[in-house]
N, C-alpha and C. Protein backbone atom coordinates (compact mmCIF):
# COMPACT_ATOMS: atom_id res chain seq x y z
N UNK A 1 0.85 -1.19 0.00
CA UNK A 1 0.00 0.00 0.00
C UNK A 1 0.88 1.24 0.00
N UNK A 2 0.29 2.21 -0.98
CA UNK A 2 0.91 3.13 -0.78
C UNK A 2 1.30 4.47 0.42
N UNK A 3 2.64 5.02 1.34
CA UNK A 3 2.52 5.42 2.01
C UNK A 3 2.18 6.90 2.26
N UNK A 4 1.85 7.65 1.09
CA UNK A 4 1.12 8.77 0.99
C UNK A 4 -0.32 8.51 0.08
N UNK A 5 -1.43 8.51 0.41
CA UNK A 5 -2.80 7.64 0.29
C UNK A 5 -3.32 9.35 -0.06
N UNK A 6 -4.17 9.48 -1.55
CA UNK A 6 -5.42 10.72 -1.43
C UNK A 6 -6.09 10.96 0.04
N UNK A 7 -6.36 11.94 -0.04
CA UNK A 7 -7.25 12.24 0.94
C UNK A 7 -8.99 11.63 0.56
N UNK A 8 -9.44 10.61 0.92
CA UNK A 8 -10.67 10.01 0.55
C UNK A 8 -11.70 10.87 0.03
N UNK A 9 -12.02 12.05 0.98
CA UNK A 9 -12.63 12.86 0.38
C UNK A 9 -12.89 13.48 -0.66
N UNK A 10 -11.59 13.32 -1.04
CA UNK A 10 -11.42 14.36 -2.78
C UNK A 10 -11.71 13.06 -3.87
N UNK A 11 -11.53 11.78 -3.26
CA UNK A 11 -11.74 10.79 -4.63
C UNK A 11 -13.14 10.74 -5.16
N UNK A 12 -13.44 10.64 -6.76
CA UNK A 12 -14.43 10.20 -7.33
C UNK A 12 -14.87 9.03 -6.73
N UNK A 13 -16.04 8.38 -7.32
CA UNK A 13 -17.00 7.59 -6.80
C UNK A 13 -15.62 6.09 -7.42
N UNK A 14 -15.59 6.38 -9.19
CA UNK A 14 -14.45 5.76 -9.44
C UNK A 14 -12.82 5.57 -8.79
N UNK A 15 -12.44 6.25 -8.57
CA UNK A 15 -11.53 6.19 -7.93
C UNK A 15 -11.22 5.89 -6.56
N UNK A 16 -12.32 6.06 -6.12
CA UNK A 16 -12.84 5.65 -4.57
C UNK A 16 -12.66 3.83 -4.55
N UNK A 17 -13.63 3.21 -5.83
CA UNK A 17 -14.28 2.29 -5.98
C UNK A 17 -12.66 1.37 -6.52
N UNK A 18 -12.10 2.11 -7.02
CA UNK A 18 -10.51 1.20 -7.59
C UNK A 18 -9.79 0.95 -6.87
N UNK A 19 -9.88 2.06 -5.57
CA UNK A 19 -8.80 2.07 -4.84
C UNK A 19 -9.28 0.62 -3.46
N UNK A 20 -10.39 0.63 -3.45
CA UNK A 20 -10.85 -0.14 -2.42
C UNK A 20 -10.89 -1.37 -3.26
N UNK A 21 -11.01 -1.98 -4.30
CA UNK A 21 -10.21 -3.24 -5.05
C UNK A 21 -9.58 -3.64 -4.57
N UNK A 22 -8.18 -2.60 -4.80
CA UNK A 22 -7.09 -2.48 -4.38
C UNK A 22 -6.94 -3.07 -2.90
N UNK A 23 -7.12 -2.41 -1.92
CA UNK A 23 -7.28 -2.84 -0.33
C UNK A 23 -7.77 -4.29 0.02
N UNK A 24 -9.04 -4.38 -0.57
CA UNK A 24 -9.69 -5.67 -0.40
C UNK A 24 -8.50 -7.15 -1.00
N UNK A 25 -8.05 -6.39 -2.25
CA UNK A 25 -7.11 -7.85 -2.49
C UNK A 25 -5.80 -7.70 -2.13
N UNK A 26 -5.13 -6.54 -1.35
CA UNK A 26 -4.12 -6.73 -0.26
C UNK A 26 -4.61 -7.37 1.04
N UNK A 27 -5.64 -7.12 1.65
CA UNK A 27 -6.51 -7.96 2.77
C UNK A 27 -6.30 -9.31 2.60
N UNK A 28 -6.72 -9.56 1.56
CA UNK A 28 -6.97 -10.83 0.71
C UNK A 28 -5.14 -12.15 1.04
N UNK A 29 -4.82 -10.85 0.81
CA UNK A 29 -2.95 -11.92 0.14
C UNK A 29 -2.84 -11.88 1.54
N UNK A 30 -2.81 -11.23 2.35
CA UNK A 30 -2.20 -11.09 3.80
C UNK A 30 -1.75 -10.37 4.07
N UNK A 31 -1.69 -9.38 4.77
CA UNK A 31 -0.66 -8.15 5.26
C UNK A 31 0.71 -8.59 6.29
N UNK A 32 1.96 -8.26 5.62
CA UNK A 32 2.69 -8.56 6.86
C UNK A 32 2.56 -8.70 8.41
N UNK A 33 1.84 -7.27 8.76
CA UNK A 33 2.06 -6.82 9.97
C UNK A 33 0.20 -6.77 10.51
N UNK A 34 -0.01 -7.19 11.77
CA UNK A 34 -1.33 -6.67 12.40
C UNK A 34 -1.43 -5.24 11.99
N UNK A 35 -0.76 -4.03 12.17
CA UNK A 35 -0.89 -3.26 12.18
C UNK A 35 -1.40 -2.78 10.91
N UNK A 36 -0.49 -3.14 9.99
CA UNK A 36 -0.60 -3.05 8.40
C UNK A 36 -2.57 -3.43 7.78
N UNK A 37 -2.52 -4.87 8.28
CA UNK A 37 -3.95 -5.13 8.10
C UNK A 37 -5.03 -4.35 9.16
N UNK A 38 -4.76 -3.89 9.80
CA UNK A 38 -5.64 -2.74 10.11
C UNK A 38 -5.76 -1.32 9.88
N UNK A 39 -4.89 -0.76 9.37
CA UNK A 39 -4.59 -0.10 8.67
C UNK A 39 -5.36 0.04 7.42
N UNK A 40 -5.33 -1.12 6.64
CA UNK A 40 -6.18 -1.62 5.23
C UNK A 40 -7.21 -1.53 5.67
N UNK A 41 -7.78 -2.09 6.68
CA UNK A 41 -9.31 -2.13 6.83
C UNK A 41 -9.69 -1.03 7.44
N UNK A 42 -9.11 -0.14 7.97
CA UNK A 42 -9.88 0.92 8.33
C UNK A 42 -9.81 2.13 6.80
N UNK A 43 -8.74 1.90 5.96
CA UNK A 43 -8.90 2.60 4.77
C UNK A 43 -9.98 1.92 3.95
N UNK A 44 -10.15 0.85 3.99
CA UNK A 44 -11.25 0.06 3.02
C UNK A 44 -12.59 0.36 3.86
N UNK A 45 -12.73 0.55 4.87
CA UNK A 45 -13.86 1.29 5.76
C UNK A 45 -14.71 2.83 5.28
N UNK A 46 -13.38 3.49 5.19
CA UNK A 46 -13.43 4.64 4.65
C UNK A 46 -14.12 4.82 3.34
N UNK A 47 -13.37 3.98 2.70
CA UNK A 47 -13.66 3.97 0.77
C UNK A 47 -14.92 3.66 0.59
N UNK A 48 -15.30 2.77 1.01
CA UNK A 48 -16.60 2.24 1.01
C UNK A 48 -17.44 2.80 1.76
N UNK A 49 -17.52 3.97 2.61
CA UNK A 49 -18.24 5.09 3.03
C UNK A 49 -18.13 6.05 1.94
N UNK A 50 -17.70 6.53 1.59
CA UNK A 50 -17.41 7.27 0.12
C UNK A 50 -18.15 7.20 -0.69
N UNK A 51 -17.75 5.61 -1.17
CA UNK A 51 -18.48 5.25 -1.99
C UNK A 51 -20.18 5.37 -2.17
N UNK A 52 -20.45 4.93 -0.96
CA UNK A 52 -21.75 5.14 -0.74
C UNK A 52 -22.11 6.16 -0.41
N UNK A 53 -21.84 7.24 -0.30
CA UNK A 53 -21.91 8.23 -0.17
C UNK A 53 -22.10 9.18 -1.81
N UNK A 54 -21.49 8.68 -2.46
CA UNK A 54 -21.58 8.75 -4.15
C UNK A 54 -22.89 8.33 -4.63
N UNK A 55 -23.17 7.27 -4.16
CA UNK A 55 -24.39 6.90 -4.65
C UNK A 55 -25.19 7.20 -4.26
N UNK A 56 -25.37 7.61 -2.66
CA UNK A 56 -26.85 8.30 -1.96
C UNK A 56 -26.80 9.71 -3.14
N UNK A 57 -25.95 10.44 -3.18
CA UNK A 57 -26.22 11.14 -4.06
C UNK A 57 -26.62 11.33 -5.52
N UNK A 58 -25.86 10.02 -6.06
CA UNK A 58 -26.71 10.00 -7.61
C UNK A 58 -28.09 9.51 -7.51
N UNK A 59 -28.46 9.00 -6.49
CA UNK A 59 -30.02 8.83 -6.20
C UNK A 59 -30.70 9.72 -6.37
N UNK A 60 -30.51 10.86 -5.41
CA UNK A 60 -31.32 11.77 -4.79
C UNK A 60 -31.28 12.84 -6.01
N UNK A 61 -29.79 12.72 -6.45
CA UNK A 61 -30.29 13.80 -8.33
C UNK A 61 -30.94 12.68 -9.26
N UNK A 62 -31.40 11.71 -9.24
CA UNK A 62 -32.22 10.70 -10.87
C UNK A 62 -33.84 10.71 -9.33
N UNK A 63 -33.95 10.72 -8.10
CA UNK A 63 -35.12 11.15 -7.87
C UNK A 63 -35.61 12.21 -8.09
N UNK A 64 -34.59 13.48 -7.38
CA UNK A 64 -35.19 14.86 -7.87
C UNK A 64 -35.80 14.67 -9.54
N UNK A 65 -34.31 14.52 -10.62
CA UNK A 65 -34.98 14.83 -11.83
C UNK A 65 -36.56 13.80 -12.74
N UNK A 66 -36.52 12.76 -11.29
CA UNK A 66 -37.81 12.02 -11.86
C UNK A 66 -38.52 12.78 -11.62
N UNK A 67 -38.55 13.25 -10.47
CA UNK A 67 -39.98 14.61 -9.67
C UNK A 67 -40.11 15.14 -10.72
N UNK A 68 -39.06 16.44 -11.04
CA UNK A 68 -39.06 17.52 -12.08
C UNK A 68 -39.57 17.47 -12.99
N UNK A 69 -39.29 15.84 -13.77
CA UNK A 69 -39.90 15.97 -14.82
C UNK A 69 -41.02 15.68 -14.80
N UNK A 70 -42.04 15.29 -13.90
CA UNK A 70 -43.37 14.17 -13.98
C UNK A 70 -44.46 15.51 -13.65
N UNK A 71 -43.86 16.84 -13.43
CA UNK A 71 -44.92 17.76 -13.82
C UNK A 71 -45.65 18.64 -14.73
């Protein structure tokens, strides 16, 4: 893993979504260290808050513009 990581916040929904790939199949192989694998999982915690966080929002704009348009 890399030791200077984006700030989660600023990643796209994509980039959010690659990077937590990423984590899940370092999880996956094994992390050297306890520390290391917690580390991963609290960044793969993160990402995947993000993530979803991406999507509550493309919801709430394809509900609004269903509203909008159905008048």
């Amino acid at each position: 893993m890399a030791t200077t990581s984006p700030d989660i916040s600023s990643l796209s929904f994509e980039q959010a979504r690659d990077e937590l790939v990423r984590v899940v199949a370092e999880l996956e192989q094994g992390a050297p260290t306890l520390e290391e694998s917690l580390a991963l999982w609290e960044r793969g915690e993160a990402l995947a808050k993000r993530c979803e966080e991406w999507l509550v929002g493309a919801k709430a704009r394809l509900d609004a513009a269903r509203t909008g348009g159905s008048d």
